[in-house]
Protein backbone atom coordinates (compact mmCIF):
# COMPACT_ATOMS: atom_id res chain seq x y z
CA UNK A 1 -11.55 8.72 -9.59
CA UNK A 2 -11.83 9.13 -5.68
CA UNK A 3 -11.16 12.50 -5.85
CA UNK A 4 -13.41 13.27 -8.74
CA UNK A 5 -16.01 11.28 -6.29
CA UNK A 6 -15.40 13.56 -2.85
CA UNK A 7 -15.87 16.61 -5.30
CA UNK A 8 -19.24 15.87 -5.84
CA UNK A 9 -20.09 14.41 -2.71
CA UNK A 10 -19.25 18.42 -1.86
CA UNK A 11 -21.13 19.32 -4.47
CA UNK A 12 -24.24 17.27 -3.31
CA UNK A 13 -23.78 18.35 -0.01
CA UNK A 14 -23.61 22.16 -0.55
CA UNK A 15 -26.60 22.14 -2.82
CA UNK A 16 -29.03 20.39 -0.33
CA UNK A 17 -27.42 22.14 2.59
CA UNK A 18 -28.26 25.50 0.63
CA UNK A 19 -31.36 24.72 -0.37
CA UNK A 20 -30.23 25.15 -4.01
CA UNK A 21 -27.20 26.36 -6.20
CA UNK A 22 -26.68 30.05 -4.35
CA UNK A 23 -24.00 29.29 -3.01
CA UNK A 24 -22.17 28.65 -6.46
CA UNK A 25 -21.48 32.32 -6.47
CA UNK A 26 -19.21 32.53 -3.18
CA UNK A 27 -16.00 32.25 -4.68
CA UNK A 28 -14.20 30.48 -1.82
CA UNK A 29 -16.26 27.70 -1.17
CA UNK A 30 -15.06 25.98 -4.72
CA UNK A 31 -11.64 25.90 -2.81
CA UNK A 32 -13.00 23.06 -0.63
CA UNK A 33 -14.31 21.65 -3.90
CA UNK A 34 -12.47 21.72 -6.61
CA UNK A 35 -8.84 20.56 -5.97
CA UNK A 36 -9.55 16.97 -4.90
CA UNK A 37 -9.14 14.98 -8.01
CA UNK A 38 -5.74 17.15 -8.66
CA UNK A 39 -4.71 16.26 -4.70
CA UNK A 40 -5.65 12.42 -5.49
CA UNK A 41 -4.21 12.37 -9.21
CA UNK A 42 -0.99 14.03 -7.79
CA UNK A 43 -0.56 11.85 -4.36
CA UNK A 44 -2.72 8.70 -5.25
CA UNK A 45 -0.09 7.40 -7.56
CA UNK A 46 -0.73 3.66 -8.09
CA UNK A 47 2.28 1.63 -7.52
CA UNK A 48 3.35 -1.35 -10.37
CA UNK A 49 4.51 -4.19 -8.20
CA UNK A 50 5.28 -7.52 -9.67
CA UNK A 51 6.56 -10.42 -8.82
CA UNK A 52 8.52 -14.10 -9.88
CA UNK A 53 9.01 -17.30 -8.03
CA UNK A 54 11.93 -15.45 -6.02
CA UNK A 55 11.82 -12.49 -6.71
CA UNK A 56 9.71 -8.91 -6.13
CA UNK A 57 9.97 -5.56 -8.24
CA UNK A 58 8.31 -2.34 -7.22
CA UNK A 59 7.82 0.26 -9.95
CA UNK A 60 10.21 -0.54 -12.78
CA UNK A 61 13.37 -0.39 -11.55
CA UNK A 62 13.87 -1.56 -7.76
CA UNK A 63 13.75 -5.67 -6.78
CA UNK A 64 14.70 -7.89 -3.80
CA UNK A 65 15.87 -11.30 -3.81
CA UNK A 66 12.38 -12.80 -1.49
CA UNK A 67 14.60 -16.22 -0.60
CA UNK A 68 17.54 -13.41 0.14
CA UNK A 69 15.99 -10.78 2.46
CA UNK A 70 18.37 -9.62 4.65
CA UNK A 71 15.69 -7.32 6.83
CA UNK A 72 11.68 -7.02 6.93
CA UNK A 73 10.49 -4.21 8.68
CA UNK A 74 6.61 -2.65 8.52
CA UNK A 75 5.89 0.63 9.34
CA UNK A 76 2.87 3.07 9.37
CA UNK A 77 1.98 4.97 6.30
CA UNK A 78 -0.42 7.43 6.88
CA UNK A 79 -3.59 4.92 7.16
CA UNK A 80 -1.87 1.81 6.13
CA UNK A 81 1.01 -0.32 6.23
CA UNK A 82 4.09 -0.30 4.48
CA UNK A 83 6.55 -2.72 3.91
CA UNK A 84 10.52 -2.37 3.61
CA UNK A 85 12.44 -5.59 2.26
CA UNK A 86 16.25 -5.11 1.85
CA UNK A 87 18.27 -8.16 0.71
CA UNK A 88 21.82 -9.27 1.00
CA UNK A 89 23.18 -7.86 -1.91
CA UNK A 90 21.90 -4.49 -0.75
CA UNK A 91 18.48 -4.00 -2.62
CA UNK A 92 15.90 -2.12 -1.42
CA UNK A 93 12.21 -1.82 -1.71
CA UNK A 94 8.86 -0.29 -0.27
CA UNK A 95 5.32 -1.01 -0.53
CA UNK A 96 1.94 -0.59 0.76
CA UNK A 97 1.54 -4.06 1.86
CA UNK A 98 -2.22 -3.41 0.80
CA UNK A 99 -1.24 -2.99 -2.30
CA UNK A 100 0.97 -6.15 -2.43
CA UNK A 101 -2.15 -7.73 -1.36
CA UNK A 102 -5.02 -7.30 -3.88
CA UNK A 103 -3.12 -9.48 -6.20
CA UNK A 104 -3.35 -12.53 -3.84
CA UNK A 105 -1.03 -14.85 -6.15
CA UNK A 106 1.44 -12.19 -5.73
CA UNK A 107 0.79 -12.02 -2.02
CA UNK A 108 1.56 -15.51 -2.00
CA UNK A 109 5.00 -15.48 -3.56
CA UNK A 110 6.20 -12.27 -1.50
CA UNK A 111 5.22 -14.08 1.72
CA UNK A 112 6.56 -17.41 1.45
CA UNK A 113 9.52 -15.79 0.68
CA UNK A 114 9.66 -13.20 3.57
CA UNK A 115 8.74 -16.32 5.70
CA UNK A 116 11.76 -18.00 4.73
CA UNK A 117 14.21 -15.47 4.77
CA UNK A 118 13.14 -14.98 8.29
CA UNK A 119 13.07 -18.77 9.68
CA UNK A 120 15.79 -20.34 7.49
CA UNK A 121 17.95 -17.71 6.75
CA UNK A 122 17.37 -15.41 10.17
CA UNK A 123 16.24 -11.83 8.19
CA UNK A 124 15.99 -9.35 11.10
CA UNK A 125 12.40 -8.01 11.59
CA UNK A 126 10.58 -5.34 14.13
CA UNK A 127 8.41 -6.28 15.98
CA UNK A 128 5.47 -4.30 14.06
CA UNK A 129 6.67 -6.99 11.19
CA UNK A 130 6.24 -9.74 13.58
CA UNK A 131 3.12 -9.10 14.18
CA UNK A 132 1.28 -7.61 11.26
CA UNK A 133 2.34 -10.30 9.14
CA UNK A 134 2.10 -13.22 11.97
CA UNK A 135 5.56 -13.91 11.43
CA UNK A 136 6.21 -16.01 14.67
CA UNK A 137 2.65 -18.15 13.98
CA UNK A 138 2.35 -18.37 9.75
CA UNK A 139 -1.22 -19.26 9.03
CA UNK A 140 -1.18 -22.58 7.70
CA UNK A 141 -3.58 -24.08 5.52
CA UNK A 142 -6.44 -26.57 6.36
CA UNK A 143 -7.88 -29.03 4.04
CA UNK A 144 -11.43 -29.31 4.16
């Protein structure tokens, strides 16, 4: 959809800035145009994350153990952040902590248990982890 949406934002763009549709008929300005719901079809791949009371599974094969993380790192990913959890028994996975986070429920359970594997069981973190996720000062709740 987003790339179906910057195509004819280009398309919008090149008309006014034209003054009309001549400049349909120069063939190499519909390179700028057309291949940007392709790019974000290709690359934009939406991740399936779920998650249980202790557990979290990205796509449909990798999970962690969130009471058994054994590391919790965060890293840059192009314009957001990504999360690595590995736990003891050697499982591995990687998110966009964005997307870990419009499912706030979810959020919930992966956090609690990256908060615990940290403070009770000592999961090693970096220091990007540490502080992106507030992992020395948890939010804590008020009641109103």
């Amino acid at each position: 959809m987003t790339g179906a949406i910057v195509s004819i934002i280009l398309l919008i763009y090149a008309t006014v800035h034209e003054s009309g549709f001549e400049w349909m008929t120069t063939w190499w300005l519909w390179l700028f145009i057309l291949p940007w719901p392709f790019l974000f079809f290709f690359i934009g791949k939406e991740q399936k994350v779920s998650a249980g009371a202790d557990w979290l599974a990205v796509s449909t094969r990798d999970y962690v153990k969130l009471y058994d993380l054994s590391k919790v790192t965060v890293h840059i990913d192009g314009v957001s952040h990504a999360i690595q959890l590995a736990d003891t028994s050697g499982r591995s996975v990687r998110s966009r902590i964005g997307v870990l986070q419009l499912n706030h429920r979810l959020w919930d359970l992966v956090y609690n248990g990256i908060l615990h594997s940290v403070h009770v069981n000592g999961a090693e973190t970096n220091k990007r982890a540490r502080e992106y996720l507030q992992l020395d000062h948890p939010p804590h709740l008020h009641n109103q």
